[in-house]
Protein backbone atom coordinates (compact mmCIF):
# COMPACT_ATOMS: atom_id res chain seq x y z
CA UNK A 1 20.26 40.28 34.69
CA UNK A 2 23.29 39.88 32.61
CA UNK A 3 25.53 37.27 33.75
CA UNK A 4 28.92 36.13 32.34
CA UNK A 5 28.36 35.50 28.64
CA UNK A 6 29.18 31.69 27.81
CA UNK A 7 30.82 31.34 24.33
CA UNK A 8 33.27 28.45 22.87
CA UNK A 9 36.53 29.70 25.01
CA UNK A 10 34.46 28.95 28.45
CA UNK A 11 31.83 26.63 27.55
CA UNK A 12 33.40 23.37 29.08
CA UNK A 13 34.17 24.93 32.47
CA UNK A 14 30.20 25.86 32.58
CA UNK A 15 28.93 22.26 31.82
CA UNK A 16 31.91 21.00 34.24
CA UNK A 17 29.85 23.57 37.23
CA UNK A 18 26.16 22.87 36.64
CA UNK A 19 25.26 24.01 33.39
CA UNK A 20 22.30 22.71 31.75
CA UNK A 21 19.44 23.17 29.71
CA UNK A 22 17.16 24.87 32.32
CA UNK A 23 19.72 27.36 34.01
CA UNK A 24 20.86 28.63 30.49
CA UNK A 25 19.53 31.18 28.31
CA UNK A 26 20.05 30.35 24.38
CA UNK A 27 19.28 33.92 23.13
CA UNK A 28 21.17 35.81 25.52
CA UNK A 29 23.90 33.58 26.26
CA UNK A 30 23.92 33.47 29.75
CA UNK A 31 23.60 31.30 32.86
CA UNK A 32 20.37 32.08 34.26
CA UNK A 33 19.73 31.70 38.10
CA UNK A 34 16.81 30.12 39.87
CA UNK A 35 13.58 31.78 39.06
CA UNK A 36 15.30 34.06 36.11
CA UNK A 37 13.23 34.43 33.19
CA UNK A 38 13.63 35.20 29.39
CA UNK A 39 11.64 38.23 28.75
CA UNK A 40 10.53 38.08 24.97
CA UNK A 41 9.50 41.61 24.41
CA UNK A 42 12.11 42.89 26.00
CA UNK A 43 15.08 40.74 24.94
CA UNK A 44 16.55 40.13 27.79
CA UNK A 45 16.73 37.88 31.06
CA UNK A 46 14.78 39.17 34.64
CA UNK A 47 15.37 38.03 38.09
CA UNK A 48 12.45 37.12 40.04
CA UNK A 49 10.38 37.74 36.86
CA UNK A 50 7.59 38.42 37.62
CA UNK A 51 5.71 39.86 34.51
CA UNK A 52 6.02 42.52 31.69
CA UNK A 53 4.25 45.01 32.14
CA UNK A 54 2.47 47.35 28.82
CA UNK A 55 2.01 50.15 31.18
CA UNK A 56 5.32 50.77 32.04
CA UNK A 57 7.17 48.98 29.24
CA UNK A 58 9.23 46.76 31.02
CA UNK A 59 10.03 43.96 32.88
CA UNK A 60 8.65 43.27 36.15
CA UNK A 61 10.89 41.62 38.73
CA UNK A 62 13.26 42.09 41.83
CA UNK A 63 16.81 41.59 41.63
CA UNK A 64 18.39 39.15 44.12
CA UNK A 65 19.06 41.31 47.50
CA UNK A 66 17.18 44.63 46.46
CA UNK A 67 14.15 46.39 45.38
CA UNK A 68 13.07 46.15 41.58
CA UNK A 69 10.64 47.38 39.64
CA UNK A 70 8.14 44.89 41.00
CA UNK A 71 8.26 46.83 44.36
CA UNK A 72 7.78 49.87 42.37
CA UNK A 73 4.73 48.24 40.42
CA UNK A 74 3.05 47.08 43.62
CA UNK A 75 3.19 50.65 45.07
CA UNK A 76 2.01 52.33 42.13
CA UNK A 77 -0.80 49.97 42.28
CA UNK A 78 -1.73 50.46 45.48
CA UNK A 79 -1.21 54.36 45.07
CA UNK A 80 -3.93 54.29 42.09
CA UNK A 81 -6.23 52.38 44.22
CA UNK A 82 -5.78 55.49 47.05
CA UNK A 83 -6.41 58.20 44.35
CA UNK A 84 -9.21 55.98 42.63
CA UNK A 85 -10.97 55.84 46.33
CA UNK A 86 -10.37 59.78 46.69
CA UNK A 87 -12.34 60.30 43.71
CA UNK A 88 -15.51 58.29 43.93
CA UNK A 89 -15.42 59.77 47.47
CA UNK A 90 -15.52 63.41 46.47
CA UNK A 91 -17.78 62.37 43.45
CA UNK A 92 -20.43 61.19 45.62
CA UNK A 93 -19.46 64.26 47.40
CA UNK A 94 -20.32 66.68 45.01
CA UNK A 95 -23.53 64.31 43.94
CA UNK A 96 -25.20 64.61 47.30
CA UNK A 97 -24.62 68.20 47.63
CA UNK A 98 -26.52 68.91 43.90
CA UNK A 99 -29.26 71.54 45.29
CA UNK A 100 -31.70 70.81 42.54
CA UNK A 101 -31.17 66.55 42.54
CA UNK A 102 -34.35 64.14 43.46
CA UNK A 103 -34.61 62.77 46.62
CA UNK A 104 -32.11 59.76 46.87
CA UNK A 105 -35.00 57.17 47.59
CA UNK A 106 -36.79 58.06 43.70
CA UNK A 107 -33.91 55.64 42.36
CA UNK A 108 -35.21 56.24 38.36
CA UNK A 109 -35.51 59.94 38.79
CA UNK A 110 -32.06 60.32 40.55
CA UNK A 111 -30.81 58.32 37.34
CA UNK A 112 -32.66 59.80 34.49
CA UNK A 113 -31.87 63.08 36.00
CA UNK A 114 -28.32 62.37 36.27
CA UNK A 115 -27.97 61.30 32.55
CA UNK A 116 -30.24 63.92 31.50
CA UNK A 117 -28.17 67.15 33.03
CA UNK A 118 -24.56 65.74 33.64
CA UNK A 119 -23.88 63.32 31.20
CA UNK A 120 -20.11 64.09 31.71
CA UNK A 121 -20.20 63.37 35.31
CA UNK A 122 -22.09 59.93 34.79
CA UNK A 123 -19.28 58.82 32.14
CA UNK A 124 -16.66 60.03 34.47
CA UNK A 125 -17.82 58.12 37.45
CA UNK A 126 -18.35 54.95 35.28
CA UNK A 127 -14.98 55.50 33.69
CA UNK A 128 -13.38 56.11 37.00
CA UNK A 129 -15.34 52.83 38.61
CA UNK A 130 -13.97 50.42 35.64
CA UNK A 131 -10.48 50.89 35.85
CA UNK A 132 -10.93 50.97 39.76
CA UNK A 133 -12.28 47.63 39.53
CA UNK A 134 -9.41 45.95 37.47
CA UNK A 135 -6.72 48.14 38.93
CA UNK A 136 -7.79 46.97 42.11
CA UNK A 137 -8.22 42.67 41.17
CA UNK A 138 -4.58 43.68 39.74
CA UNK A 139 -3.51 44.21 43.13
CA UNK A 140 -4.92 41.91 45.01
CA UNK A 141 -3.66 39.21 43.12
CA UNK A 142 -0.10 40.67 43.10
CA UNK A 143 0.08 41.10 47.19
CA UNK A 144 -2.07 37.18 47.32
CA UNK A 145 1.21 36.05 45.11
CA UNK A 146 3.45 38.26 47.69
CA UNK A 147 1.93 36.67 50.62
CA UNK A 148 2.71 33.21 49.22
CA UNK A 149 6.15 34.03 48.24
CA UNK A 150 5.95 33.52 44.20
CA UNK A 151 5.31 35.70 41.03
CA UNK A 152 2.31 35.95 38.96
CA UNK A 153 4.31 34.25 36.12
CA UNK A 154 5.22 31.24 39.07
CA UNK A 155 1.87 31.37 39.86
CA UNK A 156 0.11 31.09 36.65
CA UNK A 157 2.91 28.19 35.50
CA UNK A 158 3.12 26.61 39.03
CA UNK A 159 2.46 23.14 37.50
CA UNK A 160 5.90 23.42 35.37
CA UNK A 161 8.33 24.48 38.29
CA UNK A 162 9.88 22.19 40.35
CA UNK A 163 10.15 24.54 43.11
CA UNK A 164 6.39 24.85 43.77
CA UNK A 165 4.70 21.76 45.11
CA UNK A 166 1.03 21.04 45.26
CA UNK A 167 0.40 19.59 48.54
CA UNK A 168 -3.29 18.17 48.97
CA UNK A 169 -4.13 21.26 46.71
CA UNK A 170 -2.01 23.94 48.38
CA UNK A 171 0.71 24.82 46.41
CA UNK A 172 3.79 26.43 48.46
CA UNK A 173 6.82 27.67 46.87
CA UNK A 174 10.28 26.58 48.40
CA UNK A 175 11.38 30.16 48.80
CA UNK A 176 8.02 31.28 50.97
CA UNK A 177 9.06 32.40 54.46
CA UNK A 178 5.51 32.16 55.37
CA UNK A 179 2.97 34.84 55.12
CA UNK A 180 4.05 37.29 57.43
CA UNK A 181 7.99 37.16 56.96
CA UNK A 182 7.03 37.28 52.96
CA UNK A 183 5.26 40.34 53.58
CA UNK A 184 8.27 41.94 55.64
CA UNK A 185 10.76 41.06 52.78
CA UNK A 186 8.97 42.68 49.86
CA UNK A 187 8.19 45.55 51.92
C-alpha cells in the first residue's frame, strides 16, 4: 500500500481529516488505513498484514477488495499438505509391497530391517513427516485466524488492537462476518 505521501505542503489538511499517530506511517510517509502494517524487512506498508513470510520473501496480506498474496499463501499451504499426503501414501505403498520385508506384527525387525537396507527411504519418510507436521500446524492456524476474521499478526497482538475485544475470553474482531461468511470472503 502506498497512499498519498504527506510532506510540509499538505500536512495541515491531513491533521484537519483524522490524522494521527496510529493511522500514519513515519518511515514511509503515508496515511495508513485500518489494519495496515509497517513491514520492517520489507520497507514498506501492507494491507491486511498479515505476516512476512521467509519462504516467499514478502509480505503477507490482502489488499482492500481483492485477493493478495495471503490467498496465495493459504493455497500453497494447503497444496503442500495434498502433495505431503500423496507421498507418505505411496511411501507406505511401496513399504508394504517390499517382497523380502518382516511380517508387519515383528515391530523391531520391520525397523532394524528398514534402517539396515534402505537407510535412504527411512530419512526420506522422516524428512517428508517433519515438514508435514509444521507445514500442516502452519495451516491450521492460518484458516483458525480466517475463520475468526483476523491475521496471525492480529492474532498474536490481539491485546494491543482496539478492534479485537476479549469478551469473557473470546476474542472477536470487529470485521468478523462470522465463521461461515469469513470463510466465503477469503475464498
Amino acid at each position: 500500500f502506498q497512499g498519498e505521501e504527506i510532506n510540509k505542503s499538505n500536512f495541515e489538511v491531513n491533521i484537519e481529516r483524522g490524522l494521527v499517530r496510529e493511522n500514519f506511517c513515519v518511515t514511509c510517509l503515508h496515511r495508513k488505513p485500518l489494519r495496515c502494517k509497517h513491514c520492517r524487512h520489507c520497507n514498506k506498508c501492507c494491507m491486511t498484514f498479515d505476516h512476512h513470510c521467509p519462504w516467499v520473501d514478502n509480505c503477507i496480506g490482502t489488499p482492500a477488495g481483492g485477493r493478495g498474496s495471503h490467498y496465495y499463501f493459504v493455497m500453497f499451504l494447503i497444496v503442500s499438505n495434498i502433495m505431503h499426503a500423496i507421498i507418505e501414501f505411496h511411501m507406505c505403498y511401496v513399504f508394504y509391497y517390499y517382497a523380502d520385508r518382516p511380517a508387519w506384527y515383528q515391530v523391531f525387525s520391520l525397523w532394524f530391517y528398514m534402517i539396515e537396507k534402505h537407510p535412504f527411504f527411512v530419512g526420506m519418510a522422516f524428512y517428508n513427516n517433519m515438514h508435514h507436521l509444521w507445514e500442516f500446524l502452519l495451516t491450521f492456524e492460518q484458516l483458525r485466524c480466517i475463520l475468526m476474521g483476523v491475521t496471525v499478526n492480529e492474532w498474536l497482538n490481539r491485546e494491543r488492537y482496539e478492534y479485537i475485544r476479549n469478551i469473557r475470553g473470546l476474542y472477536l474482531s470487529e470485521f468478523s462476518l462470522g465463521w461461515l461468511n469469513n470463510f466465503k470472503a477469503f475464498f
